[in-house]
Protein backbone atom coordinates (compact mmCIF):
# COMPACT_ATOMS: atom_id res chain seq x y z
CA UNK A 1 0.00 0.00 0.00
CA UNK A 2 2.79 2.43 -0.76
CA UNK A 3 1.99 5.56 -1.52
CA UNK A 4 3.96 8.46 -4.22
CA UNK A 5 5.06 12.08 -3.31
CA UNK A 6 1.59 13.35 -4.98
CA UNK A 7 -0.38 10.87 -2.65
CA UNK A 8 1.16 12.09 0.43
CA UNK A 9 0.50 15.55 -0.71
CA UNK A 10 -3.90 14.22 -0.76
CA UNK A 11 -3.10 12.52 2.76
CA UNK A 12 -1.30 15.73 4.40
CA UNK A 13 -5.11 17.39 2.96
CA UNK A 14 -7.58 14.74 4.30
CA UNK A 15 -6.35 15.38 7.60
CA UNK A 16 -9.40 17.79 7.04
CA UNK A 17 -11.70 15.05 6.79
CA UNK A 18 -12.09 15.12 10.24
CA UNK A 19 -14.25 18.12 10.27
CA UNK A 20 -16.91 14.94 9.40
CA UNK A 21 -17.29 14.99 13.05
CA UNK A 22 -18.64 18.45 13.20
CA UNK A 23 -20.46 17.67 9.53
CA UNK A 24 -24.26 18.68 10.25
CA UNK A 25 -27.25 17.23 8.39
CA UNK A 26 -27.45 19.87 5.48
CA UNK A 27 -29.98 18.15 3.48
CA UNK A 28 -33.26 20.07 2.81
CA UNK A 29 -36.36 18.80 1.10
CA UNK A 30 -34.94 20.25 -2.18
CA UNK A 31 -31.09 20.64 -3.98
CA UNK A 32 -28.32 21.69 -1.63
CA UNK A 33 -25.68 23.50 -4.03
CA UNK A 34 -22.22 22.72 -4.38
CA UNK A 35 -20.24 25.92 -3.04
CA UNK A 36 -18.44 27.60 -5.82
CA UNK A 37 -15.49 27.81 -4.14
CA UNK A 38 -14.96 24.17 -3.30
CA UNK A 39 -12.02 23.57 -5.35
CA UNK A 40 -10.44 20.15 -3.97
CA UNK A 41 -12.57 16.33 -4.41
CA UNK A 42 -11.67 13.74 -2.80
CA UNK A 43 -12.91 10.46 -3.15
CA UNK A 44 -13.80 7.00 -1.18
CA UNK A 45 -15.50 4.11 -2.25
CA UNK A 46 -17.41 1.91 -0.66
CA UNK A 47 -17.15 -2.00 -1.61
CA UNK A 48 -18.81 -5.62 -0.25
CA UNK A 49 -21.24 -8.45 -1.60
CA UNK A 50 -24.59 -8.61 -2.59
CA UNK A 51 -27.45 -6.91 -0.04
CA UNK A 52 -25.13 -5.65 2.65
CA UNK A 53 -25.69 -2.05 2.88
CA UNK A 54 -23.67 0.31 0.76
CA UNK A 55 -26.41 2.06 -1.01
CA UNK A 56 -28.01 2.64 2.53
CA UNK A 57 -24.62 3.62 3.88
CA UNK A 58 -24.20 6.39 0.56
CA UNK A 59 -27.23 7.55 1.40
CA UNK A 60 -27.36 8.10 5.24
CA UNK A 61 -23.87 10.23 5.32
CA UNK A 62 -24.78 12.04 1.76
CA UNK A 63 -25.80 15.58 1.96
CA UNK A 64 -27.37 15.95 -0.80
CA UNK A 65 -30.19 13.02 -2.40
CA UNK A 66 -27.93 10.00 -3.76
CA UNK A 67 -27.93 9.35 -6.92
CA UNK A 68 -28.61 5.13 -7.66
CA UNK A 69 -28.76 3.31 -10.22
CA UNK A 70 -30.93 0.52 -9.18
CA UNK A 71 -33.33 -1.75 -10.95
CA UNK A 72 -36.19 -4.34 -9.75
CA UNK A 73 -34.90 -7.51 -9.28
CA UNK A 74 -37.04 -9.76 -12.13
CA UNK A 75 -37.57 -13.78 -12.61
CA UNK A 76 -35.01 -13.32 -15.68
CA UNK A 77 -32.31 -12.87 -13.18
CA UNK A 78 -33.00 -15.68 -11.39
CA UNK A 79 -30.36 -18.60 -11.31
CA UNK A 80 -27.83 -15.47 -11.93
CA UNK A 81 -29.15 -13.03 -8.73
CA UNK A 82 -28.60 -14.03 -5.42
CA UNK A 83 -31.76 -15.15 -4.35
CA UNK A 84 -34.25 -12.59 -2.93
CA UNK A 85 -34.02 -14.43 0.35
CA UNK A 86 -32.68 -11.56 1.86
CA UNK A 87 -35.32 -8.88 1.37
CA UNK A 88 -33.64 -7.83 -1.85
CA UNK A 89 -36.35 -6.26 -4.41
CA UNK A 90 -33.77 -3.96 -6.19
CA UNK A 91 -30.19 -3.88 -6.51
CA UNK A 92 -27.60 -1.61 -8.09
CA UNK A 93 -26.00 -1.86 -11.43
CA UNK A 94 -23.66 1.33 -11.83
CA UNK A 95 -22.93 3.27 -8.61
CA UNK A 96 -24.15 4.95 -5.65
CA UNK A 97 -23.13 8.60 -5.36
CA UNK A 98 -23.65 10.38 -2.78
CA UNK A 99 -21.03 14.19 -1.75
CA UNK A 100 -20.50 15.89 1.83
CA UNK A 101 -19.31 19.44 1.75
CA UNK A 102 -16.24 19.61 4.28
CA UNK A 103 -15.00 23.07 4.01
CA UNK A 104 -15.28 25.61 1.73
CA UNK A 105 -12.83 24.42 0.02
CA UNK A 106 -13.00 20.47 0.10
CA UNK A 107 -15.86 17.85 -0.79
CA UNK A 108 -15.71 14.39 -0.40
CA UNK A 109 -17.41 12.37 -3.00
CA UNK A 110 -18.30 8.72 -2.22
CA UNK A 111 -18.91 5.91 -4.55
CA UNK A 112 -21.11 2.92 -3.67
CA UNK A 113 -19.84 -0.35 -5.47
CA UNK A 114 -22.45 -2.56 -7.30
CA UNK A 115 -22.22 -6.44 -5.31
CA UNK A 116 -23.24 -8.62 -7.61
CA UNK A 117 -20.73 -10.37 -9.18
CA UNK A 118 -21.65 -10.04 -13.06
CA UNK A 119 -21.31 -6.00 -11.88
CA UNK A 120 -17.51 -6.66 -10.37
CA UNK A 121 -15.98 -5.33 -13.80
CA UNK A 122 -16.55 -2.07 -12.67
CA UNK A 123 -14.92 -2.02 -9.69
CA UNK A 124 -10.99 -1.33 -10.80
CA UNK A 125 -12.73 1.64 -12.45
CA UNK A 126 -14.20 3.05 -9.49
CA UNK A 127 -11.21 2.76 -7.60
CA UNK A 128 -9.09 4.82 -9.82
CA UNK A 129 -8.26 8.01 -7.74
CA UNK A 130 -9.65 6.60 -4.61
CA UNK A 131 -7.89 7.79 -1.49
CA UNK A 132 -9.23 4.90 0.03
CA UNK A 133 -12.51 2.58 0.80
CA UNK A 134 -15.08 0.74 2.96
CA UNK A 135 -15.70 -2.63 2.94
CA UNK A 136 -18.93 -3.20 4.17
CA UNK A 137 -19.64 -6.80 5.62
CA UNK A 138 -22.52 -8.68 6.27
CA UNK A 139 -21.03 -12.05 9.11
CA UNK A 140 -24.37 -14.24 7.72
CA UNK A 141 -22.13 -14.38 4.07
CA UNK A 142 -18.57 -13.15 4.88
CA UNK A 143 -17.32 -15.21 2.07
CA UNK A 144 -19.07 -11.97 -0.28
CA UNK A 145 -16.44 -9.89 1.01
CA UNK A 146 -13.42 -11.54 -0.17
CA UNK A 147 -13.09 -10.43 -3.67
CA UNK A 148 -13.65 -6.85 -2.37
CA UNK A 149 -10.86 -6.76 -0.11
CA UNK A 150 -8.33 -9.39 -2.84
CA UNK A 151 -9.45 -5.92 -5.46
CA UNK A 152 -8.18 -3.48 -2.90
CA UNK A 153 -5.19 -5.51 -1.53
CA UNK A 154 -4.62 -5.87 -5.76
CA UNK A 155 -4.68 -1.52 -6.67
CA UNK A 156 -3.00 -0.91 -3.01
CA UNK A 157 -5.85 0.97 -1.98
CA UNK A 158 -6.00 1.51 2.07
CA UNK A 159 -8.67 0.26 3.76
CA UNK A 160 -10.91 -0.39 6.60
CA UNK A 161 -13.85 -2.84 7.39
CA UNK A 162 -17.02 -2.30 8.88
CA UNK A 163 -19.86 -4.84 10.33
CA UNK A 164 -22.92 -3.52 9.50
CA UNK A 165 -25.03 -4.71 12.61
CA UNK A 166 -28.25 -6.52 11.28
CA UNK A 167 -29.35 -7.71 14.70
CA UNK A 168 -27.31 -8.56 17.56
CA UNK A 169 -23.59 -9.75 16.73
CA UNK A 170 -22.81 -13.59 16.97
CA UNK A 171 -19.50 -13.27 16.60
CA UNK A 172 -16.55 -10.91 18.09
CA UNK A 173 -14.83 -8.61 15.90
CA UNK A 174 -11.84 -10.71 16.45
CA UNK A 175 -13.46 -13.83 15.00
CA UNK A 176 -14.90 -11.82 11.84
CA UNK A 177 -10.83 -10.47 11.58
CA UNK A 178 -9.67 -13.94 11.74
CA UNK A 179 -12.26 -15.12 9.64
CA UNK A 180 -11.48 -12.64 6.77
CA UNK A 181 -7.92 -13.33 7.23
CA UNK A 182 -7.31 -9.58 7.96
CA UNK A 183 -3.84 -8.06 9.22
CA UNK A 184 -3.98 -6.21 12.21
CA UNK A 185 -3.10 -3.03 11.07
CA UNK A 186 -6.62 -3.22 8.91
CA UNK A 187 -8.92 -1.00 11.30
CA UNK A 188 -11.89 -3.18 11.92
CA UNK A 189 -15.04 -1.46 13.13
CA UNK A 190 -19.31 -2.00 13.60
CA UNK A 191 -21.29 0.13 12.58
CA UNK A 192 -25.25 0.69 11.47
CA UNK A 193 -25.68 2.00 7.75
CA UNK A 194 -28.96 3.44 8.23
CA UNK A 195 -27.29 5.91 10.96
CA UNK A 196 -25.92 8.59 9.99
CA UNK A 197 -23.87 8.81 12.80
CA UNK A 198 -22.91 5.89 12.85
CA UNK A 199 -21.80 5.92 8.96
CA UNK A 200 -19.73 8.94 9.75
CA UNK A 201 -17.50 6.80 12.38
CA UNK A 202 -16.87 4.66 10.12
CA UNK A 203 -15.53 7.24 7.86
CA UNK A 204 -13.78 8.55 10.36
CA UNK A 205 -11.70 5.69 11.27
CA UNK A 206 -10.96 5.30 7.00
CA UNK A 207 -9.44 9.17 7.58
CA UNK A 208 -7.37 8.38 10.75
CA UNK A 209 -5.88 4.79 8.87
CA UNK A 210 -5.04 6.76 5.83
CA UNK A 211 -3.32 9.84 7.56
CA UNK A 212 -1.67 6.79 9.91
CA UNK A 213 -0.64 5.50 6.13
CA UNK A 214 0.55 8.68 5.06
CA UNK A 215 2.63 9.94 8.42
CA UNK A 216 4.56 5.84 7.83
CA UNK A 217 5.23 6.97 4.09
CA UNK A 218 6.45 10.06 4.76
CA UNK A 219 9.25 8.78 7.37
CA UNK A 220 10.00 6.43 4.80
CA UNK A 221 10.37 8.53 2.40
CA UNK A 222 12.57 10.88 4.51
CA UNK A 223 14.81 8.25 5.79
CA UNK A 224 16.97 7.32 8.77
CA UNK A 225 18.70 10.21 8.89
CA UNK A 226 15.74 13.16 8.07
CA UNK A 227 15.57 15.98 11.14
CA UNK A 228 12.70 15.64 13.69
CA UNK A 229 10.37 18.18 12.05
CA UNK A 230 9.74 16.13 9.02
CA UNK A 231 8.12 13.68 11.46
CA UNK A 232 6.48 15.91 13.65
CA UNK A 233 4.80 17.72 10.25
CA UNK A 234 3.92 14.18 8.92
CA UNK A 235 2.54 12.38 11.83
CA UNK A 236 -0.98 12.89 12.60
């Protein structure tokens, strides 16, 4: 998960992403405008199987309405679809998009993955440019997470992992990490989609990995011998 000069240069500015914790619910009953002075996008995507909450996740933390690109779920797909076992009616076959205004100046822009697997094609696309992503787990089908987090291993994209919660936990967070075979330095965190709050933590901890990420790279890159303000400027 190395990172080049021009990354470290994005990570030294999402440091600003923690301003989510002070992000108010700006969304109206009609369009909230972009500011025109909002000059700097950054983006995270958020990745998992089939039915385990990213468009609800985009849509919670999103200030504005999210766009979606979802269709009903029809008898032709059957055999292909998961099955509709879990509630599923709909599902999405682009992206979720959803934006939340952090400054005047910066705007993060987040990207729900499609989870069904005859979507997956578009998923090296959508994490071009990524600073980083979620992976959004459901422990009932854990195995659905797997190619998401092979993809982002694959680019070097930073991550973390969330539970979303459907009912009360049967496992520990330390099970579900040894179950996805995850390193320890992978933040691992629960979390409810449909609360906003909630969503926000969890992009939170993604901004506190990646400037972690970034302050590492930057020592690196300075070496054994660099003076003591080069780590004090690049450590969170």
């Amino acid at each position: 998960m190395a990172s080049n000069g021009s990354d470290l240069q994005d990570l030294q500015d999402v440091q600003d992403l923690q301003d989510l914790q002070d992000v108010q619910d700006l969304r109206p009953a009609g369009r909230t405008p972009l500011r025109a002075t909002a000059d700097n996008a950054l983006k995270i995507v958020v990745v998992g199987g089939f039915g385990v909450g990213k468009t609800t996740l985009v849509g919670s933390v999103s200030e504005i309405r999210p766009l979606n690109t979802e269709e009903v779920m029809t008898r032709a797909g059957e055999g292909i679809d998961p099955a509709g076992s879990w509630g599923k009616r709909s599902t999405t076959v682009a992206f979720d998009f959803g934006r939340i205004t952090l400054s005047e100046r910066q705007v993060l822009y987040l990207f729900g993955a499609p989870g069904q697997e005859r979507f997956w094609f578009l998923w090296d696309r959508l994490f071009s440019g990524a600073l980083g992503a979620v992976v959004l787990v459901d422990t009932r089908r854990l195995e659905d997470s797997w190619y998401a987090i092979d993809r982002l291993e694959h680019h070097g994209t930073p991550f973390v992992v969330a539970r979303n919660n459907f009912g009360e936990p049967g496992h520990t967070l330390e099970q579900v990490r040894e179950a996805l075979d995850l390193p320890p330095e992978v933040p691992l965190v629960d979390c409810d989609a449909r609360d906003r709050e909630s969503g926000k933590r969890v992009l939170i901890e993604l901004v506190h990995h990646l400037a972690a990420l970034a302050g590492a790279d930057a020592a690196a890159l300075a070496g054994p011998g660099a003076p003591d303000a080069i780590y004090e400027e690049s450590t969170p």
